[in-house]
C-alpha atoms as a PDB file:
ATOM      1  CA  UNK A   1     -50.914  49.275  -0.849  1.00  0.00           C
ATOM      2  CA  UNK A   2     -52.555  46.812  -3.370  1.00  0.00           C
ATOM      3  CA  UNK A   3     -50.804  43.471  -3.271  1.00  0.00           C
ATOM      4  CA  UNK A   4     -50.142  41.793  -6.902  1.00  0.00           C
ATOM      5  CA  UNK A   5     -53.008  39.433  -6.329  1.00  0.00           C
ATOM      6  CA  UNK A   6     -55.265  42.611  -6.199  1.00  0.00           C
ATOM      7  CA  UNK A   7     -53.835  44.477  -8.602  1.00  0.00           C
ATOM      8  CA  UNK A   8     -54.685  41.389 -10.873  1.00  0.00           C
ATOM      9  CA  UNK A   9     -57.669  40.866  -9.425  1.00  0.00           C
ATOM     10  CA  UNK A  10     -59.235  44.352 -10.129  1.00  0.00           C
ATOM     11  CA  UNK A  11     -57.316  45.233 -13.080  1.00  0.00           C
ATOM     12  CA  UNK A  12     -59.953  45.737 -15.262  1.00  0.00           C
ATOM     13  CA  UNK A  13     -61.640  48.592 -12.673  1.00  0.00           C
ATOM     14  CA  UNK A  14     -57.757  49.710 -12.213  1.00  0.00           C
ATOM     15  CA  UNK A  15     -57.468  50.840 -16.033  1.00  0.00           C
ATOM     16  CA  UNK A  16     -60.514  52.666 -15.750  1.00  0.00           C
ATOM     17  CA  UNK A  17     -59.542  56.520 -15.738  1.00  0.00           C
ATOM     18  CA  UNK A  18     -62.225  57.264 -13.576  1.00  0.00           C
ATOM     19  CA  UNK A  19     -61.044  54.431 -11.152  1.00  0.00           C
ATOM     20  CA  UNK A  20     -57.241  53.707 -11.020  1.00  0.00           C
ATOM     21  CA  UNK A  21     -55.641  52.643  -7.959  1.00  0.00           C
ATOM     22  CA  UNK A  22     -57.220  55.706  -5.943  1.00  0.00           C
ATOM     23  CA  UNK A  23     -61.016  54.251  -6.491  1.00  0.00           C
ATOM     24  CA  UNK A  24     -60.239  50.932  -5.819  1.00  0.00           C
ATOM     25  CA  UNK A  25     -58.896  51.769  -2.522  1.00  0.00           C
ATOM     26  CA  UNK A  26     -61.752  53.436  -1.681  1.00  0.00           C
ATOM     27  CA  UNK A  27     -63.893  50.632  -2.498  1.00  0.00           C
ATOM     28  CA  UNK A  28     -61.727  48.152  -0.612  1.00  0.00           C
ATOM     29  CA  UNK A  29     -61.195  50.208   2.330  1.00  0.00           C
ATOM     30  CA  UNK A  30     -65.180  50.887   2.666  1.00  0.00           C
ATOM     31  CA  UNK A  31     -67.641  49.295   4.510  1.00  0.00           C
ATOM     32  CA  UNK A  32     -71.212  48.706   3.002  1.00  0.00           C
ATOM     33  CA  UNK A  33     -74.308  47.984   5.189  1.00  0.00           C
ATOM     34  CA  UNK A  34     -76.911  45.956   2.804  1.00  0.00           C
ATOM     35  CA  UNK A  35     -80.555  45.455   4.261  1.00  0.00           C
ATOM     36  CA  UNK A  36     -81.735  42.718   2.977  1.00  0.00           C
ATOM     37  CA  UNK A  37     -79.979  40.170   1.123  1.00  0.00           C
ATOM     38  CA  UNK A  38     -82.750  38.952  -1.158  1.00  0.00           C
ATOM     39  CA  UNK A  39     -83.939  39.372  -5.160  1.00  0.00           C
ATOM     40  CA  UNK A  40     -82.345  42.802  -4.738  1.00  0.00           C
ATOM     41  CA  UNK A  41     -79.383  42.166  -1.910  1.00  0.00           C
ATOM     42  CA  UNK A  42     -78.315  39.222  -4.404  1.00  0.00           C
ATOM     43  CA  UNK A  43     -76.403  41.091  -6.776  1.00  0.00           C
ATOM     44  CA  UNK A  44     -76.181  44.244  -4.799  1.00  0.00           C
ATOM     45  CA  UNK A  45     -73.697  41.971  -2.654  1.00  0.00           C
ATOM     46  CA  UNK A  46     -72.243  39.663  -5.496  1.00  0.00           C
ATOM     47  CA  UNK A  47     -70.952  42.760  -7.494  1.00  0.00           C
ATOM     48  CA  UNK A  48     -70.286  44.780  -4.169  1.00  0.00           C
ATOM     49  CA  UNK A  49     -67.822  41.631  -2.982  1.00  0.00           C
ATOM     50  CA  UNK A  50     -66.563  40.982  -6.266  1.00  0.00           C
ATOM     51  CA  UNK A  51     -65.838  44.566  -6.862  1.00  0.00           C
ATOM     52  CA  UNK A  52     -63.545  44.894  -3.740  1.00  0.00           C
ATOM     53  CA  UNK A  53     -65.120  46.786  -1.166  1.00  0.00           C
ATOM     54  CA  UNK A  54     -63.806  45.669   1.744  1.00  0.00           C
ATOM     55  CA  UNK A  55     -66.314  44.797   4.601  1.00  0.00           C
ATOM     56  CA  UNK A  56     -70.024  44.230   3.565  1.00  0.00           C
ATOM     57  CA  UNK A  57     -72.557  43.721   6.919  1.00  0.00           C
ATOM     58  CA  UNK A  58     -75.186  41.516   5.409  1.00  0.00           C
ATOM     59  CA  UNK A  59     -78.641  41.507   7.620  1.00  0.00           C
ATOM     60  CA  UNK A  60     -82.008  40.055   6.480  1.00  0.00           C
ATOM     61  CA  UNK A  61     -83.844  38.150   9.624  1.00  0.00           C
ATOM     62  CA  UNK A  62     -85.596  35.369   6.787  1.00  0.00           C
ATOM     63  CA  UNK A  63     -84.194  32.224   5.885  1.00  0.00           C
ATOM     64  CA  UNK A  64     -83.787  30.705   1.981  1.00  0.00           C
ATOM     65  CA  UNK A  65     -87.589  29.134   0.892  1.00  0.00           C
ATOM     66  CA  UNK A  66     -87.883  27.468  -2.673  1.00  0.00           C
ATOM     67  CA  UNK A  67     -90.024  29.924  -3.794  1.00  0.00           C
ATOM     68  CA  UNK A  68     -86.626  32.551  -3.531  1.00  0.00           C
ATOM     69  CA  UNK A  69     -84.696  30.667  -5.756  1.00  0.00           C
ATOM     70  CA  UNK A  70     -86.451  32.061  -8.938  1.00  0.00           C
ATOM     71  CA  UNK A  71     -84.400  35.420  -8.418  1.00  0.00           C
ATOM     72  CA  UNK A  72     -82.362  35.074  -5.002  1.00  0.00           C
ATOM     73  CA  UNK A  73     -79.214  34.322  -7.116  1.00  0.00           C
ATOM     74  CA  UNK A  74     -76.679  34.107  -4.072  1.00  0.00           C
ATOM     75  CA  UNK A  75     -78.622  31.402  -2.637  1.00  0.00           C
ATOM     76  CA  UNK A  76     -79.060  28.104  -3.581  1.00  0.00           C
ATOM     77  CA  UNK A  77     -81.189  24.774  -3.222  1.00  0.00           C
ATOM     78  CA  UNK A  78     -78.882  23.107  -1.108  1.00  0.00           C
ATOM     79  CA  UNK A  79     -78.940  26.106   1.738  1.00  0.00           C
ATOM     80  CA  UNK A  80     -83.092  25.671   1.777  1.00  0.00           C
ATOM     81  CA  UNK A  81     -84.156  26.387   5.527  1.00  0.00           C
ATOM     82  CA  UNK A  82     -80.304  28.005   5.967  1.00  0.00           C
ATOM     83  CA  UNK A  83     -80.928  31.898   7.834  1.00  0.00           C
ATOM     84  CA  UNK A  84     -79.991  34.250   4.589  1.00  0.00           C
ATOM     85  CA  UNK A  85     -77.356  36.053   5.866  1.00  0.00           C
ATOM     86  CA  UNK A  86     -75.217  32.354   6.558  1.00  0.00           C
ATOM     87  CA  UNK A  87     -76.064  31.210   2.998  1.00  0.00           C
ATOM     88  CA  UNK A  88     -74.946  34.723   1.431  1.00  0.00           C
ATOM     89  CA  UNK A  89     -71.671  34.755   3.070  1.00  0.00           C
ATOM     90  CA  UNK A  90     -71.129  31.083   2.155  1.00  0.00           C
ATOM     91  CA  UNK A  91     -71.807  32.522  -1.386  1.00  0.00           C
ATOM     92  CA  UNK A  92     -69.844  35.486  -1.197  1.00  0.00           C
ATOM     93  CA  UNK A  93     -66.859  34.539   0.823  1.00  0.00           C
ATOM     94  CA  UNK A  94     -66.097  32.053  -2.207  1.00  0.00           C
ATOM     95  CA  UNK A  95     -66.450  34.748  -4.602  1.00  0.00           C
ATOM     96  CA  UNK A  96     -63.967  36.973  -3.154  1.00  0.00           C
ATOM     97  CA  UNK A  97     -62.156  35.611   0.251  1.00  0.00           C
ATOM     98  CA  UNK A  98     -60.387  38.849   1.001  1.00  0.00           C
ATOM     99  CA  UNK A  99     -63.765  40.985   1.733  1.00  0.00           C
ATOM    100  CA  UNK A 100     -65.188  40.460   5.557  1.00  0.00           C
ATOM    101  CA  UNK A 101     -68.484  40.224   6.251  1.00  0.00           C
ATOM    102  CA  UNK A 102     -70.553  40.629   9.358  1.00  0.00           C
ATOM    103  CA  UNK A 103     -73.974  39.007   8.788  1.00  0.00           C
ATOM    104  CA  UNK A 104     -76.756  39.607  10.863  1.00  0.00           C
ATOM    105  CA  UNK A 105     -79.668  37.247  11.291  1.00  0.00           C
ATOM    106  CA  UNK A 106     -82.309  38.672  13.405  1.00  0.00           C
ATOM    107  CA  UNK A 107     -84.609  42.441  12.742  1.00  0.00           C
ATOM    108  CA  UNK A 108     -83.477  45.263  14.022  1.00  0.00           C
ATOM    109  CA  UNK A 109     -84.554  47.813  16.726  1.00  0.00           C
ATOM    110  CA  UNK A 110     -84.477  51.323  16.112  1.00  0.00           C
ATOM    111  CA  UNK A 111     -81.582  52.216  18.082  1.00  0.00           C
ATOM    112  CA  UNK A 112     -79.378  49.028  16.437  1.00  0.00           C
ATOM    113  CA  UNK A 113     -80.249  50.491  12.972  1.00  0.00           C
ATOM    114  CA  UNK A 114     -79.062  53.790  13.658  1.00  0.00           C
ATOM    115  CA  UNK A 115     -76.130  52.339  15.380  1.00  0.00           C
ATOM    116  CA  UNK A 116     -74.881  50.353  12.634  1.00  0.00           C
ATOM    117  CA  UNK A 117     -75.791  53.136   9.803  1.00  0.00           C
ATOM    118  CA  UNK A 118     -73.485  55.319  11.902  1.00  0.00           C
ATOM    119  CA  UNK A 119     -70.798  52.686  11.666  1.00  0.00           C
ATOM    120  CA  UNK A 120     -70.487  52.632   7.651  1.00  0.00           C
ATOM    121  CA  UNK A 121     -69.734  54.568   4.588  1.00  0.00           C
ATOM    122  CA  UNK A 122     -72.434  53.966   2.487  1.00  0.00           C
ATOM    123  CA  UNK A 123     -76.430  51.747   3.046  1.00  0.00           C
ATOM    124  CA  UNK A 124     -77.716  49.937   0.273  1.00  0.00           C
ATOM    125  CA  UNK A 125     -81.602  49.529   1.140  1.00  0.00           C
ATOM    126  CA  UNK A 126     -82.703  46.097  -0.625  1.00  0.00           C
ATOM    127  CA  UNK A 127     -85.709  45.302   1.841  1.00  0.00           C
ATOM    128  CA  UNK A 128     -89.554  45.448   0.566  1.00  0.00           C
ATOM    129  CA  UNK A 129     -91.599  47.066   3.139  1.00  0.00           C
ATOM    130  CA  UNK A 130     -92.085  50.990   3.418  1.00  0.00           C
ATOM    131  CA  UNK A 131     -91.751  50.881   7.546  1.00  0.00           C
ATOM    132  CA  UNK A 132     -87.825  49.848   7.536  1.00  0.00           C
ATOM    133  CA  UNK A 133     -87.705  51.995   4.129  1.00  0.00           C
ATOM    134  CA  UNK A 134     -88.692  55.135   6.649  1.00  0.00           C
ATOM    135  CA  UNK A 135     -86.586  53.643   8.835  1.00  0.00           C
ATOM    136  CA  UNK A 136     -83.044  53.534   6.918  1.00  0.00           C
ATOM    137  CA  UNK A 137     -83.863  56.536   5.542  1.00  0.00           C
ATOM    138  CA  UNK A 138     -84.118  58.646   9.192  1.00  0.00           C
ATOM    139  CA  UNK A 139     -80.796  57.086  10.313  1.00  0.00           C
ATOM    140  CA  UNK A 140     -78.945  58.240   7.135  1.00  0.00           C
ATOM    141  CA  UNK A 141     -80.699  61.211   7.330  1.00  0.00           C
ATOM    142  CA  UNK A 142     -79.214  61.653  10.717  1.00  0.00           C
ATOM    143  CA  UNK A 143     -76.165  60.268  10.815  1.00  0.00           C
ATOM    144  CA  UNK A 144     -75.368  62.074   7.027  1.00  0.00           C
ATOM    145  CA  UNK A 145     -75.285  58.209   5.137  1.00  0.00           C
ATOM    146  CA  UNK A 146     -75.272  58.075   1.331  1.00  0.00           C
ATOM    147  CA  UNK A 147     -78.491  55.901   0.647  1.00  0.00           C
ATOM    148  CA  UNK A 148     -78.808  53.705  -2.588  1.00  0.00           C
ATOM    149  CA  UNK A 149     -82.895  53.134  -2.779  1.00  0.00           C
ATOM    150  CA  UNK A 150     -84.025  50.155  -5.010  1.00  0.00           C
ATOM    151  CA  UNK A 151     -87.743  48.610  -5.614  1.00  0.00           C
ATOM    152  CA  UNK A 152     -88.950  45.981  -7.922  1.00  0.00           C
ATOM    153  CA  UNK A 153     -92.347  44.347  -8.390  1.00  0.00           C
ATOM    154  CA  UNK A 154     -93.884  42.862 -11.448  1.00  0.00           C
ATOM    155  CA  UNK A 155     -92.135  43.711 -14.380  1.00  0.00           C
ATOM    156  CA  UNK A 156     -91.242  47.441 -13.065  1.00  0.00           C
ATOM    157  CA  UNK A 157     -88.173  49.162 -11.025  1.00  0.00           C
ATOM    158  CA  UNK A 158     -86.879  52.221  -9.870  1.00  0.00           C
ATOM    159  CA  UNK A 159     -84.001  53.372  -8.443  1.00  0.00           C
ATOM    160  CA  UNK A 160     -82.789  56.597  -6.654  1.00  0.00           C
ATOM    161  CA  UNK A 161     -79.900  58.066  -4.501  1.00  0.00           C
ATOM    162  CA  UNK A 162     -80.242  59.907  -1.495  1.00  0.00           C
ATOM    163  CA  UNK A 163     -77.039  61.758  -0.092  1.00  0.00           C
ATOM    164  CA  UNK A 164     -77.780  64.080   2.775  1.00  0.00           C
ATOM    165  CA  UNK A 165     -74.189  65.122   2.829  1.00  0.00           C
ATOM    166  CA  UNK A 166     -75.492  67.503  -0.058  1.00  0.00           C
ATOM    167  CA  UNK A 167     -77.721  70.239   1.107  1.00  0.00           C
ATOM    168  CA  UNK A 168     -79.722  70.102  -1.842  1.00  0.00           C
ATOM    169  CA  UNK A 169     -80.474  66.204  -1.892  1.00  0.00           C
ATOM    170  CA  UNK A 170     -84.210  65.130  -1.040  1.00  0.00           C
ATOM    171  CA  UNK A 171     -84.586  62.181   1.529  1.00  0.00           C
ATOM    172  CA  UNK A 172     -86.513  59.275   0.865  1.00  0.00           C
ATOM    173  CA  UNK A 173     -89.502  60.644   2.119  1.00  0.00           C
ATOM    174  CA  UNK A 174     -89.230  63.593   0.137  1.00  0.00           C
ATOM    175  CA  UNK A 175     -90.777  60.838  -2.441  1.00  0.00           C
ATOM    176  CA  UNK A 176     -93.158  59.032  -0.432  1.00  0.00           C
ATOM    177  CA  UNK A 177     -94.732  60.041   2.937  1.00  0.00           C
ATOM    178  CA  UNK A 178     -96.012  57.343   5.694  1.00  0.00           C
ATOM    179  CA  UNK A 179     -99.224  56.008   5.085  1.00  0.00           C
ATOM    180  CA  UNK A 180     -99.559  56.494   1.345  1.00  0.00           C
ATOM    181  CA  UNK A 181     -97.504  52.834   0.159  1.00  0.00           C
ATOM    182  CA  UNK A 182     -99.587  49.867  -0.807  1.00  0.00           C
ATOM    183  CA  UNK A 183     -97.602  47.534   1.094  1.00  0.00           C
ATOM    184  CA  UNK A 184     -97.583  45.503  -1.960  1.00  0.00           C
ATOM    185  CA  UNK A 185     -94.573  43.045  -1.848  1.00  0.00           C
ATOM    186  CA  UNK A 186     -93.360  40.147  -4.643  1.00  0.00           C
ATOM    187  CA  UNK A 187     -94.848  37.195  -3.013  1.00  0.00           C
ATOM    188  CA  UNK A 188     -98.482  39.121  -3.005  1.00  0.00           C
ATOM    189  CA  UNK A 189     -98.005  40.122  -6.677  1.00  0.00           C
ATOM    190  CA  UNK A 190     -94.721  38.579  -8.284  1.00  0.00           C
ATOM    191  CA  UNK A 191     -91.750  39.565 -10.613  1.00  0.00           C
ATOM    192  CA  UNK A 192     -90.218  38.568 -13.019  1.00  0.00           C
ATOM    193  CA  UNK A 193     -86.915  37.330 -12.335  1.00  0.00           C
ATOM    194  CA  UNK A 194     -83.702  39.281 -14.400  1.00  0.00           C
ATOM    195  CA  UNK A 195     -85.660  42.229 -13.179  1.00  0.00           C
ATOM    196  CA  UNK A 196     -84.018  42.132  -9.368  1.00  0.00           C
ATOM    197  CA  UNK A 197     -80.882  41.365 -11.456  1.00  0.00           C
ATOM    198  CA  UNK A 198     -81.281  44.704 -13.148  1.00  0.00           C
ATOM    199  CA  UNK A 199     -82.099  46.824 -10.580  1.00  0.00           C
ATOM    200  CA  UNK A 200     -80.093  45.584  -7.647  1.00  0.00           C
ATOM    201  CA  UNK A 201     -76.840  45.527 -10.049  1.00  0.00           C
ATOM    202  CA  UNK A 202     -77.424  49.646 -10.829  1.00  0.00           C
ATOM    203  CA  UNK A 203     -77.769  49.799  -7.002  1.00  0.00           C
ATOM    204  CA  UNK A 204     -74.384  47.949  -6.613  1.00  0.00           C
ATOM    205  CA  UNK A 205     -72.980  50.543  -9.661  1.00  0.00           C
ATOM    206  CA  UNK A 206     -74.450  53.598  -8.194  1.00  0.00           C
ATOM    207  CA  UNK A 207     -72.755  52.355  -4.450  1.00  0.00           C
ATOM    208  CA  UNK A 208     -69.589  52.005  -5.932  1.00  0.00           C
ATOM    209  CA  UNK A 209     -69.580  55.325  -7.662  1.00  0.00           C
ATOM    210  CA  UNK A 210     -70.856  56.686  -4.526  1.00  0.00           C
ATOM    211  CA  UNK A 211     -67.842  55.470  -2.005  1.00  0.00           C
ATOM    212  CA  UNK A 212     -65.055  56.045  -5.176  1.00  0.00           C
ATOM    213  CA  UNK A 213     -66.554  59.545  -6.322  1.00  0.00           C
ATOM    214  CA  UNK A 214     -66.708  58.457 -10.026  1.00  0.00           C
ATOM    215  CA  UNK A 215     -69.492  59.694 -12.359  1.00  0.00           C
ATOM    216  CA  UNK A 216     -72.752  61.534 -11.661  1.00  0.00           C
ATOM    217  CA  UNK A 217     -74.834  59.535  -9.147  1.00  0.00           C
ATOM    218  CA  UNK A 218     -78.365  59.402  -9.166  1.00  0.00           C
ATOM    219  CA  UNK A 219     -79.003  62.464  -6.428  1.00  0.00           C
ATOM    220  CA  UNK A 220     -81.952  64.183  -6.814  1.00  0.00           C
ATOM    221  CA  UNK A 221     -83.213  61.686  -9.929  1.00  0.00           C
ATOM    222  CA  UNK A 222     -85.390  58.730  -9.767  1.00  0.00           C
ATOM    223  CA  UNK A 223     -84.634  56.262 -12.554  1.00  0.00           C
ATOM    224  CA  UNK A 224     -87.967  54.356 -13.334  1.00  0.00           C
ATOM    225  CA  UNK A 225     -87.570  50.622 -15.740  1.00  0.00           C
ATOM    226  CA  UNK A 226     -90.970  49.287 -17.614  1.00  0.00           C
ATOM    227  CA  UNK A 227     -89.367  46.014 -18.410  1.00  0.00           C
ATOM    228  CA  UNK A 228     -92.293  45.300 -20.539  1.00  0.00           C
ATOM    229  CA  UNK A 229     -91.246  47.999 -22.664  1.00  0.00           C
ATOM    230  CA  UNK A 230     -87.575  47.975 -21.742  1.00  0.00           C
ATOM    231  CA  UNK A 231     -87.853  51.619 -21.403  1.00  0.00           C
ATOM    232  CA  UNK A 232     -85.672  53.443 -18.881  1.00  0.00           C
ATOM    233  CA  UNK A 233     -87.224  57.308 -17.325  1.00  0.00           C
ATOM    234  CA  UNK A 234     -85.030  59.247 -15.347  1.00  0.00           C
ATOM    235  CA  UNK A 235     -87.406  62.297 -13.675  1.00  0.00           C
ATOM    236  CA  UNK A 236     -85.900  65.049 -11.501  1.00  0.00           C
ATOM    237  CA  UNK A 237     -86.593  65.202  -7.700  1.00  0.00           C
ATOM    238  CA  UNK A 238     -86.396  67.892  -5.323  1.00  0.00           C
ATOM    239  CA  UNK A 239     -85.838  68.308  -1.828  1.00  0.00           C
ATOM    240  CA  UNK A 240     -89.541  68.905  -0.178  1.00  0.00           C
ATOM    241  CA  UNK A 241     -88.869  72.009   2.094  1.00  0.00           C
ATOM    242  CA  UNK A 242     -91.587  70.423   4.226  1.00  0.00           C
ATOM    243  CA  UNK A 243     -90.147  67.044   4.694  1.00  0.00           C
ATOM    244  CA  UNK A 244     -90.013  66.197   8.084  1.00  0.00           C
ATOM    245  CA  UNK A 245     -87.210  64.240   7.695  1.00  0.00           C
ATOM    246  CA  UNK A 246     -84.781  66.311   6.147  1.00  0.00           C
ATOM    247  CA  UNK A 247     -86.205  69.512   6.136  1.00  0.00           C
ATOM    248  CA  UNK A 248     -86.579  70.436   9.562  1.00  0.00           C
ATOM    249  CA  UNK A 249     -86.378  74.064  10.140  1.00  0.00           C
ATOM    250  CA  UNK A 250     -86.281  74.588   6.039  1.00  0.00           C
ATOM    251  CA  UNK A 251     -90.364  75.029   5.761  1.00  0.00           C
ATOM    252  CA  UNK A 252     -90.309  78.547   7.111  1.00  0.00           C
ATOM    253  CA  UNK A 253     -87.334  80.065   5.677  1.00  0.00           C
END
């Protein structure tokens, strides 16, 4: 049961048709893994903890440099040299005291990634390189994890979900196979700032309607932002019946 101090608290979700008290539980009764808690983990975890879910587990092995603080909104200039993970709970556990965090400040192995994916409701990839991209995606693959994908670099952004619960859903590397990224990352070619904002907070919206069942999620779409243009595309993406990944067994039939 929601005490009144919730109910006030979330009372603008609450009245939301879609939502009511049924979502909200939902959301404060989940638990979120977020990898990465940088341009993208920023608001991913602000709006995640603000909405109400109830247990976020935070990892990111870097600590806060100057030259985050540009986009890295949970952070700030006093928590410079501070591991990540510390200075986003600081931020986060003043924004909303009654979620619990676990934060995690080291990389993880294989086996530790899979563990913890198997341990929550829902992975929120916010990371920049395409080897623990492959990585996430496996373990959710395997374990059956909803997966809310976000990239942003320059002044572009995409976002996609991945829910192998649904037969029909294509994996991550339905999209993009090993060996074909650039490795390109933001401090090699920079980005603009609000653009993280953007993106990470439709990750945040797409994990909430995710763990609540509200609206359409992005399954099987990849929604594409030219923020020089300020154009959104939304194209249509299939499961590849050859994907090793998720398609094991599928190529033949």
């Amino acid at each position: 049961m929601l005490s009144d101090e919730q109910l006030l608290r979330y009372s603008r979700q609450i009245m939301l048709p879609e939502v009511e008290i049924d979502g909200q539980e939902a959301w404060l009764n989940a638990r979120v893994l977020i990898l990465g808690v940088g341009g993208l983990g920023s608001p991913v975890s602000m709006y995640l903890a603000a909405a109400g879910v109830g247990e976020l587990v935070l990892v990111d092995d870097d600590e806060v440099d100057l030259s985050n603080l540009q986009r890295q909104i949970v952070h700030t200039t006093q928590r410079i040299g501070e591991p990540k993970v510390t200075s986003a709970q600081a931020t986060l556990s003043a924004l909303n005291p009654d979620t619990k965090f676990t934060a995690i400040d080291r990389r993880l192995s294989d086996e530790e990634l899979e563990k913890l994916v198997s341990e929550v409701d829902l992975v929120v990839d916010c990371t920049d390189n395409f080897t623990t991209r492959f990585a996430v995606n496996r373990a959710c693959v395997v374990h059956k994890k909803p997966l809310v994908s976000g990239a942003a670099i320059r002044m572009e952004g995409q976002i996609a979900v991945y829910d192998s619960r649904q037969d029909d859903s294509p994996c991550y590397q339905c999209l993009y196979k090993q060996g074909d990224d650039e490795n390109l990352t933001c401090s090699e070619s920079g980005v603009l700032a609000p653009l993280v904002g953007i993106v990470g907070s439709v990750q945040a919206m797409e994990a909430l309607k995710v763990l609540a069942g509200v609206g359409e999620p992005l399954v099987g779409k990849l929604l594409l932002l030219d923020g020089r243009t300020m154009e959104w595309r939304s194209l249509k993406l299939r499961k590849d019946k050859a994907c090793p990944i998720c398609s094991q067994g599928e190529a033949d039939e």
